[in-house]
PDB file of N, CA and C in Angstrom:
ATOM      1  N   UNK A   1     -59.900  74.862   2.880  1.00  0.00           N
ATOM      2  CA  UNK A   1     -61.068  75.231   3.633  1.00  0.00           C
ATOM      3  C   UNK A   1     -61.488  74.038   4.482  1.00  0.00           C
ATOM      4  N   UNK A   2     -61.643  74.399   5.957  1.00  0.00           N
ATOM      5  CA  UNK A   2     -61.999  73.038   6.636  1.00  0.00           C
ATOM      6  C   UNK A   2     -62.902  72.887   6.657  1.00  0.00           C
ATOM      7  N   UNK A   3     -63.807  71.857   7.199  1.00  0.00           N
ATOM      8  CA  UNK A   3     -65.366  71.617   7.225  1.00  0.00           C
ATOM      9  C   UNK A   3     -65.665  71.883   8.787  1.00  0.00           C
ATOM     10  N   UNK A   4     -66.497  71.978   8.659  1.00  0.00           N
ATOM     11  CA  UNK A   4     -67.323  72.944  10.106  1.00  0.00           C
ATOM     12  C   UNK A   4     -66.847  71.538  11.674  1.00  0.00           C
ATOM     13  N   UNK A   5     -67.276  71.926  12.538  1.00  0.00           N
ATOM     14  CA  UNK A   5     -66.788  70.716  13.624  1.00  0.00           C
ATOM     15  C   UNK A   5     -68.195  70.389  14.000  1.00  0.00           C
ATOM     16  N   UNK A   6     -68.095  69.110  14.378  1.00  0.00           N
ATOM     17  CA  UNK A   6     -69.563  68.925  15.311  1.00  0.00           C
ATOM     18  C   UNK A   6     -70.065  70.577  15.947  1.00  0.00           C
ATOM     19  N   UNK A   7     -69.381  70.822  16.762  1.00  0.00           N
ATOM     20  CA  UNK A   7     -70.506  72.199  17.803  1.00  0.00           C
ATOM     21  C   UNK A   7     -70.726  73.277  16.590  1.00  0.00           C
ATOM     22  N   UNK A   8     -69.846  73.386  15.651  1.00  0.00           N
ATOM     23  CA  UNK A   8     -70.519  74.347  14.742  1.00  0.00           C
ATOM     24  C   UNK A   8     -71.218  74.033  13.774  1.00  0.00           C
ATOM     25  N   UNK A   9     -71.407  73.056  13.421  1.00  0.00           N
ATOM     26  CA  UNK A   9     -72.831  72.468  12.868  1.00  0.00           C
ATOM     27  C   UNK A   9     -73.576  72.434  13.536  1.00  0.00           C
ATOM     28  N   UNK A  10     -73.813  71.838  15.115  1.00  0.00           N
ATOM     29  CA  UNK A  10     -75.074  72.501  15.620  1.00  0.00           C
ATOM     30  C   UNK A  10     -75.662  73.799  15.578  1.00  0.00           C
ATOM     31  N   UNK A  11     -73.780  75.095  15.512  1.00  0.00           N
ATOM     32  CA  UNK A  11     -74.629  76.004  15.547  1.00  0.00           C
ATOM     33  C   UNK A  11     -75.371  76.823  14.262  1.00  0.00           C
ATOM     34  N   UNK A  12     -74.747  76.164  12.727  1.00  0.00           N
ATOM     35  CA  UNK A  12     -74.933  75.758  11.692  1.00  0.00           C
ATOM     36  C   UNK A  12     -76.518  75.618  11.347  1.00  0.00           C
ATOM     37  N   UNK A  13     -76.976  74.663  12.031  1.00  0.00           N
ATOM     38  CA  UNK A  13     -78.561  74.295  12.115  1.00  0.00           C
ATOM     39  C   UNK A  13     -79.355  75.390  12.620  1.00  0.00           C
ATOM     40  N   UNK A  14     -78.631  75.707  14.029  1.00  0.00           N
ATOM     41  CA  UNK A  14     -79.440  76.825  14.110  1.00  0.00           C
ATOM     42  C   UNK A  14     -79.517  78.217  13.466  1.00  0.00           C
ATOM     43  N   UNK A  15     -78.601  78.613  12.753  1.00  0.00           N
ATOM     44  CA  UNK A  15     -78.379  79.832  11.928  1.00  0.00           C
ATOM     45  C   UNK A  15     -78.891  79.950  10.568  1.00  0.00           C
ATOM     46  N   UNK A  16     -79.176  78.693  10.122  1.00  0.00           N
ATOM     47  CA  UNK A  16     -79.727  78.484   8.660  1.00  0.00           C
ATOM     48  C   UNK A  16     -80.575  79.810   8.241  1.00  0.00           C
ATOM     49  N   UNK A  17     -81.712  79.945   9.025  1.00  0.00           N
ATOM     50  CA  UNK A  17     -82.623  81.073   8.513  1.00  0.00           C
ATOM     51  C   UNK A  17     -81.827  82.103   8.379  1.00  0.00           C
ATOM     52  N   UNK A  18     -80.419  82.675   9.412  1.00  0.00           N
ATOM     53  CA  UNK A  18     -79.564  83.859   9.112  1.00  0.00           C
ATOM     54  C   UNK A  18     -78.970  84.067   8.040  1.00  0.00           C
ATOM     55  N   UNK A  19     -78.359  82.995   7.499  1.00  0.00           N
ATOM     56  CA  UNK A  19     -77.559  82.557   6.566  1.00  0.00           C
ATOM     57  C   UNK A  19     -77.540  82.561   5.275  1.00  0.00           C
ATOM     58  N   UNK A  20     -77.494  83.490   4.237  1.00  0.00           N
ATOM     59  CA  UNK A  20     -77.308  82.941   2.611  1.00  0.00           C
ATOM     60  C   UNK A  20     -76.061  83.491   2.080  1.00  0.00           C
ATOM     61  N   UNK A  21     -76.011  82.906   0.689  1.00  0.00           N
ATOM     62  CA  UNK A  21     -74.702  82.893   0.354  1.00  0.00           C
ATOM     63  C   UNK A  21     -74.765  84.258  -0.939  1.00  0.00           C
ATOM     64  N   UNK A  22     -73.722  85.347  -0.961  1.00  0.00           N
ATOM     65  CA  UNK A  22     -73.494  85.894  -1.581  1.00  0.00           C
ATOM     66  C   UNK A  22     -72.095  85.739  -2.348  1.00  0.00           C
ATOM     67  N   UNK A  23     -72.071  86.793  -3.388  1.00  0.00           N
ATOM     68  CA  UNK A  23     -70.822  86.283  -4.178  1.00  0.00           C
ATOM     69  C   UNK A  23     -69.353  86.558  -3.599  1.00  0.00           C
ATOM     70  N   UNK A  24     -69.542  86.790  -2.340  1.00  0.00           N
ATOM     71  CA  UNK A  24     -68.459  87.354  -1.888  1.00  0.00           C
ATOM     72  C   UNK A  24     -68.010  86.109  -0.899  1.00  0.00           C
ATOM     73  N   UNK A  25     -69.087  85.417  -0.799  1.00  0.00           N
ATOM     74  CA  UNK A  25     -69.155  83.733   0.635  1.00  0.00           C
ATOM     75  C   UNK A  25     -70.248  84.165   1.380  1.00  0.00           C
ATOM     76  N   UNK A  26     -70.097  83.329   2.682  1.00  0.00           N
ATOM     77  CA  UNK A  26     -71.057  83.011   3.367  1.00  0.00           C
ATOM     78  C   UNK A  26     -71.946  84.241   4.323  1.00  0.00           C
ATOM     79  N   UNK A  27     -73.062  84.385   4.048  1.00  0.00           N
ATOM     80  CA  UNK A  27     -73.132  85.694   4.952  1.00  0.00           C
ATOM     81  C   UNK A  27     -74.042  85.544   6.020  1.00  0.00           C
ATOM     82  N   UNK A  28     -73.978  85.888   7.227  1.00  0.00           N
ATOM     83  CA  UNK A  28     -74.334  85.954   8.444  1.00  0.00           C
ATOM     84  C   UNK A  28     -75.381  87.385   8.833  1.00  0.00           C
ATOM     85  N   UNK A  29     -76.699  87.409   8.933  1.00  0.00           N
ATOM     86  CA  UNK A  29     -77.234  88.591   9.376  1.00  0.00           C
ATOM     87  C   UNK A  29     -77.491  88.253  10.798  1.00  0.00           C
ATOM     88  N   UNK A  30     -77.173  89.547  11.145  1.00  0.00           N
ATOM     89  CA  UNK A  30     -77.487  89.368  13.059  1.00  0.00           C
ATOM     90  C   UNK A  30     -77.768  91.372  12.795  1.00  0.00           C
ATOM     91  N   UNK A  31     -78.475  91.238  14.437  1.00  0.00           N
ATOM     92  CA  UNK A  31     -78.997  92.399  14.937  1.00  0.00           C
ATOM     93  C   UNK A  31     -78.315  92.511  16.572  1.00  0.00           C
ATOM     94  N   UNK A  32     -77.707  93.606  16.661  1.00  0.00           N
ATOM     95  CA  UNK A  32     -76.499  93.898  17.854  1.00  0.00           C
ATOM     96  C   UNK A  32     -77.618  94.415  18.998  1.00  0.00           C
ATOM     97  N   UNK A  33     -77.507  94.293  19.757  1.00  0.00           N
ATOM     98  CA  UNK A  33     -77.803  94.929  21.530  1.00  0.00           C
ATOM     99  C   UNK A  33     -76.714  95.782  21.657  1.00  0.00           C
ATOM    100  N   UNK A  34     -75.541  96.880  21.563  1.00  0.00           N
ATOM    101  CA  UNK A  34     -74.762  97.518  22.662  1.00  0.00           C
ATOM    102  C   UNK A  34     -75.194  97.745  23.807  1.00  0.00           C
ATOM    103  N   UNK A  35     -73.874  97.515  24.694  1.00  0.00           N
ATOM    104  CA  UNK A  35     -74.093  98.469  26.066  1.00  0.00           C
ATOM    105  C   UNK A  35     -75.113  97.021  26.955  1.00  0.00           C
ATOM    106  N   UNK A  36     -75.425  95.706  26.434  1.00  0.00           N
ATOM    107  CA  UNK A  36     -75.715  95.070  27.260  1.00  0.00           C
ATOM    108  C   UNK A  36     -74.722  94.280  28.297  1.00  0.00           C
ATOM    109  N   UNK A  37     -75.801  93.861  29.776  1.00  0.00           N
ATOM    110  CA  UNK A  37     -75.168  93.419  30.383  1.00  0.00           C
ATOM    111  C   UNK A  37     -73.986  92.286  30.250  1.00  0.00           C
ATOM    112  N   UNK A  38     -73.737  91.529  29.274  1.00  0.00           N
ATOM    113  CA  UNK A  38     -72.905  90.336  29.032  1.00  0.00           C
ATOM    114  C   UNK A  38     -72.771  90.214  27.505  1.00  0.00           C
ATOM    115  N   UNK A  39     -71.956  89.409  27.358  1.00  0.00           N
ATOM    116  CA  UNK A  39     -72.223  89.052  25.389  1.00  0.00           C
ATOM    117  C   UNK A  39     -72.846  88.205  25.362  1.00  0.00           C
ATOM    118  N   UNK A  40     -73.872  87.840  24.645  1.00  0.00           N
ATOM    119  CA  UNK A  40     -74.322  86.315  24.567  1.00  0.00           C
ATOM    120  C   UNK A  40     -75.322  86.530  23.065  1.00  0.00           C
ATOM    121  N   UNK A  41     -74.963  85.027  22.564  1.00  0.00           N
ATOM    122  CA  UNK A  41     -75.555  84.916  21.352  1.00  0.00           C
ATOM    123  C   UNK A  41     -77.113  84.488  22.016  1.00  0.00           C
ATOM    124  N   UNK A  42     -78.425  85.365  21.296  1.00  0.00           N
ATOM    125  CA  UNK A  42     -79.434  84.729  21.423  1.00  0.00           C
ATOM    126  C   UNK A  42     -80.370  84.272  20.837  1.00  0.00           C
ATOM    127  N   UNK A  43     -80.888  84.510  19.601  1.00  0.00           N
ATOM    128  CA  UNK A  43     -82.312  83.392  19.585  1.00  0.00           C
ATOM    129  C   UNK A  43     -82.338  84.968  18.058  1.00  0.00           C
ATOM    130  N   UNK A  44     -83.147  83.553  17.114  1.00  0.00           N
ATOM    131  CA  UNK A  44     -83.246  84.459  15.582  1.00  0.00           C
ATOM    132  C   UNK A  44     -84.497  85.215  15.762  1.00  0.00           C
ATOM    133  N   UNK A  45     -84.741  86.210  15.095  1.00  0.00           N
ATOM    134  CA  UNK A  45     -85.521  87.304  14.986  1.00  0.00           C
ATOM    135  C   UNK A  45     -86.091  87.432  13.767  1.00  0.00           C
ATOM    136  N   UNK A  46     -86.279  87.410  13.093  1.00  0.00           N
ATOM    137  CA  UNK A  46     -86.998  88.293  11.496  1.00  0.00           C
ATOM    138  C   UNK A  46     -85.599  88.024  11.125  1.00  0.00           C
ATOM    139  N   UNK A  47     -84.659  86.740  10.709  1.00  0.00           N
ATOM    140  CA  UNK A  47     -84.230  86.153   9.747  1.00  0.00           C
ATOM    141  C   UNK A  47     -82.730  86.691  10.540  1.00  0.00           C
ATOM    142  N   UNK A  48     -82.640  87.000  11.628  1.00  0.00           N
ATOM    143  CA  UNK A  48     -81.612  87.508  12.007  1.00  0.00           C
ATOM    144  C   UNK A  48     -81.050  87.149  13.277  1.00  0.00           C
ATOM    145  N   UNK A  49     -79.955  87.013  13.704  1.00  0.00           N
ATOM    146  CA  UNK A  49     -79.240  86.558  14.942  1.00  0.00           C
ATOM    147  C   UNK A  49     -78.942  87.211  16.201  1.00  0.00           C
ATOM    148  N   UNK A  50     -80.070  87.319  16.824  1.00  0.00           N
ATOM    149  CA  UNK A  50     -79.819  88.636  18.095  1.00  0.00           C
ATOM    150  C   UNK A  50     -78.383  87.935  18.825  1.00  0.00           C
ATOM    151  N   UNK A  51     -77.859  89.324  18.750  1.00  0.00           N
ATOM    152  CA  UNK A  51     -76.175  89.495  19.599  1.00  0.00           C
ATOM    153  C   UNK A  51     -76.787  90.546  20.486  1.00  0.00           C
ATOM    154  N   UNK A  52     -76.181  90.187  21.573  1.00  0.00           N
ATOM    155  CA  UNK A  52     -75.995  91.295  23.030  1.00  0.00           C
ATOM    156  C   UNK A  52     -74.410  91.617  23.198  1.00  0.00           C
ATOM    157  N   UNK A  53     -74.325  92.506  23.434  1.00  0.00           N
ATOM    158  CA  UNK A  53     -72.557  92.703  23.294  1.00  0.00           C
ATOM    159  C   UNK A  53     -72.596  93.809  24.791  1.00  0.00           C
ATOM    160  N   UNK A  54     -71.163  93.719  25.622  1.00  0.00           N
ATOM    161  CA  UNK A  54     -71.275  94.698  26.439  1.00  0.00           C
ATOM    162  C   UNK A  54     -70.769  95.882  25.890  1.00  0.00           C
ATOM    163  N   UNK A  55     -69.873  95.968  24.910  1.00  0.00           N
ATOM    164  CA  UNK A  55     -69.162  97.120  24.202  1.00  0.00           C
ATOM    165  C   UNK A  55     -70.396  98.527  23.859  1.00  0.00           C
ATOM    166  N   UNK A  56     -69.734  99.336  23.967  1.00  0.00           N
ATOM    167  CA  UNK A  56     -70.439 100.454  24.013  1.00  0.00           C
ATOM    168  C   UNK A  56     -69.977 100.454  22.161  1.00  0.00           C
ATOM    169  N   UNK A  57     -71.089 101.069  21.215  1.00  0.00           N
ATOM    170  CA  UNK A  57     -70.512 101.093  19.936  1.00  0.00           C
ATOM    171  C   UNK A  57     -69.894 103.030  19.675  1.00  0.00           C
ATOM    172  N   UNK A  58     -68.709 102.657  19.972  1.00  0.00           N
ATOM    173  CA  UNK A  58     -68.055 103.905  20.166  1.00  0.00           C
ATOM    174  C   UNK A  58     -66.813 103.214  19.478  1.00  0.00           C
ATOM    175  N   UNK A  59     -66.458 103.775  18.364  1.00  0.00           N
ATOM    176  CA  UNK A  59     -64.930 103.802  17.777  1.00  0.00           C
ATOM    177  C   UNK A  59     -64.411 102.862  17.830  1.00  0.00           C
ATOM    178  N   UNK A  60     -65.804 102.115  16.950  1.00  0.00           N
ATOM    179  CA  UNK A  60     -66.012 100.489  16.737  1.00  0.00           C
ATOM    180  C   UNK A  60     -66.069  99.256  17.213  1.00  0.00           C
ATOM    181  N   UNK A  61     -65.816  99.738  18.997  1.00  0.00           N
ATOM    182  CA  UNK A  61     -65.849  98.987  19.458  1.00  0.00           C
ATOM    183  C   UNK A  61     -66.749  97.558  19.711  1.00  0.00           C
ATOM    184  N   UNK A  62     -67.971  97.956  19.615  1.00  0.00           N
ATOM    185  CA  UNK A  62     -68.978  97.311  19.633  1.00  0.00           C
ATOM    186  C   UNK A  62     -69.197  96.315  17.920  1.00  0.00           C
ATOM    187  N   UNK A  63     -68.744  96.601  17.098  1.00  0.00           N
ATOM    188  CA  UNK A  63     -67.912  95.364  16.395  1.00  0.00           C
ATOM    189  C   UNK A  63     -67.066  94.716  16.138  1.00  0.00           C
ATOM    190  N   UNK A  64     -66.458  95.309  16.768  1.00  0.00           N
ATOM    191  CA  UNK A  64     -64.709  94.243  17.381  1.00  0.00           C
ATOM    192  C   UNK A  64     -65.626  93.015  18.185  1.00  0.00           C
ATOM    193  N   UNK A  65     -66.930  93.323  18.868  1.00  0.00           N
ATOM    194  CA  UNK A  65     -67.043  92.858  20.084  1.00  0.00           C
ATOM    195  C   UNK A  65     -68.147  91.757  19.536  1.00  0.00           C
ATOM    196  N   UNK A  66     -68.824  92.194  18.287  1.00  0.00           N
ATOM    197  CA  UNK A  66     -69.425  91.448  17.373  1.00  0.00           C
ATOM    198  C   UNK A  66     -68.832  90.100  16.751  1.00  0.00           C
ATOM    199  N   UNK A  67     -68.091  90.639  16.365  1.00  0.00           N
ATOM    200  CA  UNK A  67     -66.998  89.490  15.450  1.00  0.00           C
ATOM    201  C   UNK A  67     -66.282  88.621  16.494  1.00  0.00           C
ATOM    202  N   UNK A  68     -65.775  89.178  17.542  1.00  0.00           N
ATOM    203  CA  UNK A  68     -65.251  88.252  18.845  1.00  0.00           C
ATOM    204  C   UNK A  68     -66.444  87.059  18.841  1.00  0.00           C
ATOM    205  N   UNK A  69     -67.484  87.665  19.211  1.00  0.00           N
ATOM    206  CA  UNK A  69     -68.685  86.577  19.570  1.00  0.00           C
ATOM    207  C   UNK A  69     -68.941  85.625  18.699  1.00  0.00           C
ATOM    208  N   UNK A  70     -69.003  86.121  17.273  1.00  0.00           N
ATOM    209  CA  UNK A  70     -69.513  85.424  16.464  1.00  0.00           C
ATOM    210  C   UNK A  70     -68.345  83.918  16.097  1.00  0.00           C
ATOM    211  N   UNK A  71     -67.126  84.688  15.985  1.00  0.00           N
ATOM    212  CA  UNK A  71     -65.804  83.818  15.892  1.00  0.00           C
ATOM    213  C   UNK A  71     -66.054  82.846  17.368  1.00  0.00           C
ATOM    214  N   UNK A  72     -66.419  82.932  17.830  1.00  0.00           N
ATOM    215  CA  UNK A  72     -65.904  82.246  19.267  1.00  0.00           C
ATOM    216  C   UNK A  72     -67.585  81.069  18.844  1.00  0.00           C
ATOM    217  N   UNK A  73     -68.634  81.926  18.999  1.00  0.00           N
ATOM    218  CA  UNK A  73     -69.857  80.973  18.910  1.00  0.00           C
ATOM    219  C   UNK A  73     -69.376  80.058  17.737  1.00  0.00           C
ATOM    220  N   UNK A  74     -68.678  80.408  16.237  1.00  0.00           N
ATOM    221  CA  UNK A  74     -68.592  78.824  15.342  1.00  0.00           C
ATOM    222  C   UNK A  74     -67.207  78.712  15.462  1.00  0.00           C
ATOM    223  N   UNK A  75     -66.855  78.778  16.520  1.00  0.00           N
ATOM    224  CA  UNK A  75     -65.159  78.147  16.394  1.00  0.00           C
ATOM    225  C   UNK A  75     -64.434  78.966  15.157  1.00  0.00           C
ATOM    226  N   UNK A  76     -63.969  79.843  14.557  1.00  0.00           N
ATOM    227  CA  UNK A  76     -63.148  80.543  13.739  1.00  0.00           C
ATOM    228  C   UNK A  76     -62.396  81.491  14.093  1.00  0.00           C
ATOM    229  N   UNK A  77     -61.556  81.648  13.406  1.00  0.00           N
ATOM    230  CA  UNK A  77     -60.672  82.936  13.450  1.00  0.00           C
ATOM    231  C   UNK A  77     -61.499  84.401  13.369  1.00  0.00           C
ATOM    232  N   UNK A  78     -61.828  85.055  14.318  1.00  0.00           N
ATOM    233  CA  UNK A  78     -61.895  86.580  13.957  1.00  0.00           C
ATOM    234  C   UNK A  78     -61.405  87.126  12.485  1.00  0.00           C
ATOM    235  N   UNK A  79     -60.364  86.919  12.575  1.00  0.00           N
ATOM    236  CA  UNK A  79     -59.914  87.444  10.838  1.00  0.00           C
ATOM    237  C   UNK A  79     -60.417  86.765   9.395  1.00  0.00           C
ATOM    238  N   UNK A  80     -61.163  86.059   9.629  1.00  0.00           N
ATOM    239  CA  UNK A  80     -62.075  85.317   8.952  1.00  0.00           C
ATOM    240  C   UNK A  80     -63.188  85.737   8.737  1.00  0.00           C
ATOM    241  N   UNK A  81     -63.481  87.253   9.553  1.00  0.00           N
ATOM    242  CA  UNK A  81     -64.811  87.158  10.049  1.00  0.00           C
ATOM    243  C   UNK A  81     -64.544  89.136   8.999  1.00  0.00           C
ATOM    244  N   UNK A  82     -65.630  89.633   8.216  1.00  0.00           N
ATOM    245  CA  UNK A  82     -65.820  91.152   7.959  1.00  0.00           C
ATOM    246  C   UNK A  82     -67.158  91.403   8.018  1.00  0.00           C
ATOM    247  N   UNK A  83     -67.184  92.468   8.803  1.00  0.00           N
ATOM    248  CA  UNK A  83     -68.651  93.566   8.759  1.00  0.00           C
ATOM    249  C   UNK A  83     -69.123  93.862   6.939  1.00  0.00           C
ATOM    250  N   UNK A  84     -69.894  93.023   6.424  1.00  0.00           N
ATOM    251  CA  UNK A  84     -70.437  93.650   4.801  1.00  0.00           C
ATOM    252  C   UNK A  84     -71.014  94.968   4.993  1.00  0.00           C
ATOM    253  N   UNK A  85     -71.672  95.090   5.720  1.00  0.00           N
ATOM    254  CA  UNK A  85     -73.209  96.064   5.941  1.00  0.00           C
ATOM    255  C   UNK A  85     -73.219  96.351   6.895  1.00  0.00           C
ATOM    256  N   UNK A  86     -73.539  97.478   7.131  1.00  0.00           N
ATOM    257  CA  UNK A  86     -74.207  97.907   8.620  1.00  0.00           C
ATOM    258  C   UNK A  86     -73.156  98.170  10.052  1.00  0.00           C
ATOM    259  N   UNK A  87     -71.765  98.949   9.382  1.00  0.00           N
ATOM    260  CA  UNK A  87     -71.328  99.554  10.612  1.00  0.00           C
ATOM    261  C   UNK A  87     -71.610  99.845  11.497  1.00  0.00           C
ATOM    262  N   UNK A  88     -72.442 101.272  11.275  1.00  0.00           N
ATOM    263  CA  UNK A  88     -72.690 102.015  12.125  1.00  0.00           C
ATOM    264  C   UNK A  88     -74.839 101.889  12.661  1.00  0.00           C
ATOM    265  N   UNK A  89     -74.865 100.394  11.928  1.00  0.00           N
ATOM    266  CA  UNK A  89     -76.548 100.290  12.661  1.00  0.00           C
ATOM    267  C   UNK A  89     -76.463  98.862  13.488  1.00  0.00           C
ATOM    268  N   UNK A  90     -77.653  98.368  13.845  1.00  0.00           N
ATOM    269  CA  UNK A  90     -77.616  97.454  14.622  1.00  0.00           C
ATOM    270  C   UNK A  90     -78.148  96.355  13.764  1.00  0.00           C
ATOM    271  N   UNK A  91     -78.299  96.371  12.579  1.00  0.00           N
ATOM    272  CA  UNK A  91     -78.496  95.487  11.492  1.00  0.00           C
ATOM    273  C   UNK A  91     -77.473  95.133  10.989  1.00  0.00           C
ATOM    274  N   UNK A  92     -76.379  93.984  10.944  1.00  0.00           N
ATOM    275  CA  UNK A  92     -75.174  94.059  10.110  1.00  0.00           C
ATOM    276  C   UNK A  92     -75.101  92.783   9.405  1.00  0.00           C
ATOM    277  N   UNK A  93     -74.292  92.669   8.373  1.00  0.00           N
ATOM    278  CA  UNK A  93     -74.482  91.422   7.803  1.00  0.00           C
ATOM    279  C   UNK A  93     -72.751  91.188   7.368  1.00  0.00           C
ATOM    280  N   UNK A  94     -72.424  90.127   7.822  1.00  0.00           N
ATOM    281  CA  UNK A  94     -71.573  89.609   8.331  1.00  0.00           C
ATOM    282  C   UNK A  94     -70.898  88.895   8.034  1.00  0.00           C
ATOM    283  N   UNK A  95     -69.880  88.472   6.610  1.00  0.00           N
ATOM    284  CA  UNK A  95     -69.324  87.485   5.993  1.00  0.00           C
ATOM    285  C   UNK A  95     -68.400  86.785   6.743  1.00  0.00           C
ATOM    286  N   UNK A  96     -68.350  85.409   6.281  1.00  0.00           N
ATOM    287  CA  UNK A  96     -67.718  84.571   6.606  1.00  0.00           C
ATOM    288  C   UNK A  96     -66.884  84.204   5.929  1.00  0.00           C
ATOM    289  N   UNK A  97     -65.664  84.660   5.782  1.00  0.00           N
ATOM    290  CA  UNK A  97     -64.606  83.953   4.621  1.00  0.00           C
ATOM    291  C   UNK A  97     -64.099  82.636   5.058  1.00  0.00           C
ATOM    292  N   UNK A  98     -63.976  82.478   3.555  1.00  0.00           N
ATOM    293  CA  UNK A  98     -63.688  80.521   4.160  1.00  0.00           C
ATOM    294  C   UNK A  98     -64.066  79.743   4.872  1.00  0.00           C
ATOM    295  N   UNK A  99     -65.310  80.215   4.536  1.00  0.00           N
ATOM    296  CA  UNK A  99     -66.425  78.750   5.262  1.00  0.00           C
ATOM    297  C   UNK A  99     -67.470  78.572   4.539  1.00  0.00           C
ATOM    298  N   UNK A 100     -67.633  77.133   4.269  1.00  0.00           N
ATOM    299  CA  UNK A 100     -68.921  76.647   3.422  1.00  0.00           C
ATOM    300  C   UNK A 100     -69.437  75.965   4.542  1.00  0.00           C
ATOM    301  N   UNK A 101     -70.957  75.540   3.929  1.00  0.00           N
ATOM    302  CA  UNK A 101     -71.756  75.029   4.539  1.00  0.00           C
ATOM    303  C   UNK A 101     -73.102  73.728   4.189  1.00  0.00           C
ATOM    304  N   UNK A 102     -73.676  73.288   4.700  1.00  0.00           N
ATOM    305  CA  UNK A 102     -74.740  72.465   3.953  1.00  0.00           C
ATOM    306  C   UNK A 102     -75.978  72.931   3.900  1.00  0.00           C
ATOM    307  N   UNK A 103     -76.591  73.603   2.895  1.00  0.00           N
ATOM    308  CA  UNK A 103     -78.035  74.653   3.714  1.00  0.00           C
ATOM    309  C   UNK A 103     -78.650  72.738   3.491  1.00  0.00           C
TER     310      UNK A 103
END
């Protein structure tokens, strides 16, 4: 298991409030936008990580498009990355396999 890089510890710091650990690893809550203009990670909410995604959530697309973002915002592999919760809502919670952290 590697340790996080400088830019993902910054983004580390900022995710803390998203972030606790279940028995399964690290888990990530965010709240999705579909159908917005661009992807972009933005700013925590009520303990949660607003995502804007352009993917329409149609035949999953719009969490393919989730996990892209999220993998890309801390530097990881997508396949690293599983939907726990919340397929089909805009609440999802979001494990991180094989990654620890420093709360």
């Amino acid at each position: 298991m590697k340790a996080p890089s400088i830019r993902t510890q910054e983004h580390l710091d900022f995710l803390k409030p998203a972030l606790h650990e279940e028995k399964e690893g690290v888990v990530l809550e965010v709240y999705v936008v579909p159908r917005a203009p661009c992807d972009s990670v933005e700013e925590l909410r009520n303990g949660r990580l607003l995502l804007r995604v352009k993917a329409a959530p149609e035949k999953g697309r719009a969490n393919e498009a989730v996990l892209e973002l999220i993998a890309n915002y801390l530097d990881m592999a997508p396949s690293n990355l599983r939907i726990l919760r919340g397929n089909s809502s805009r609440r999802k919670s979001i494990l991180l396999q094989n990654f620890r952290y420093n709360r």
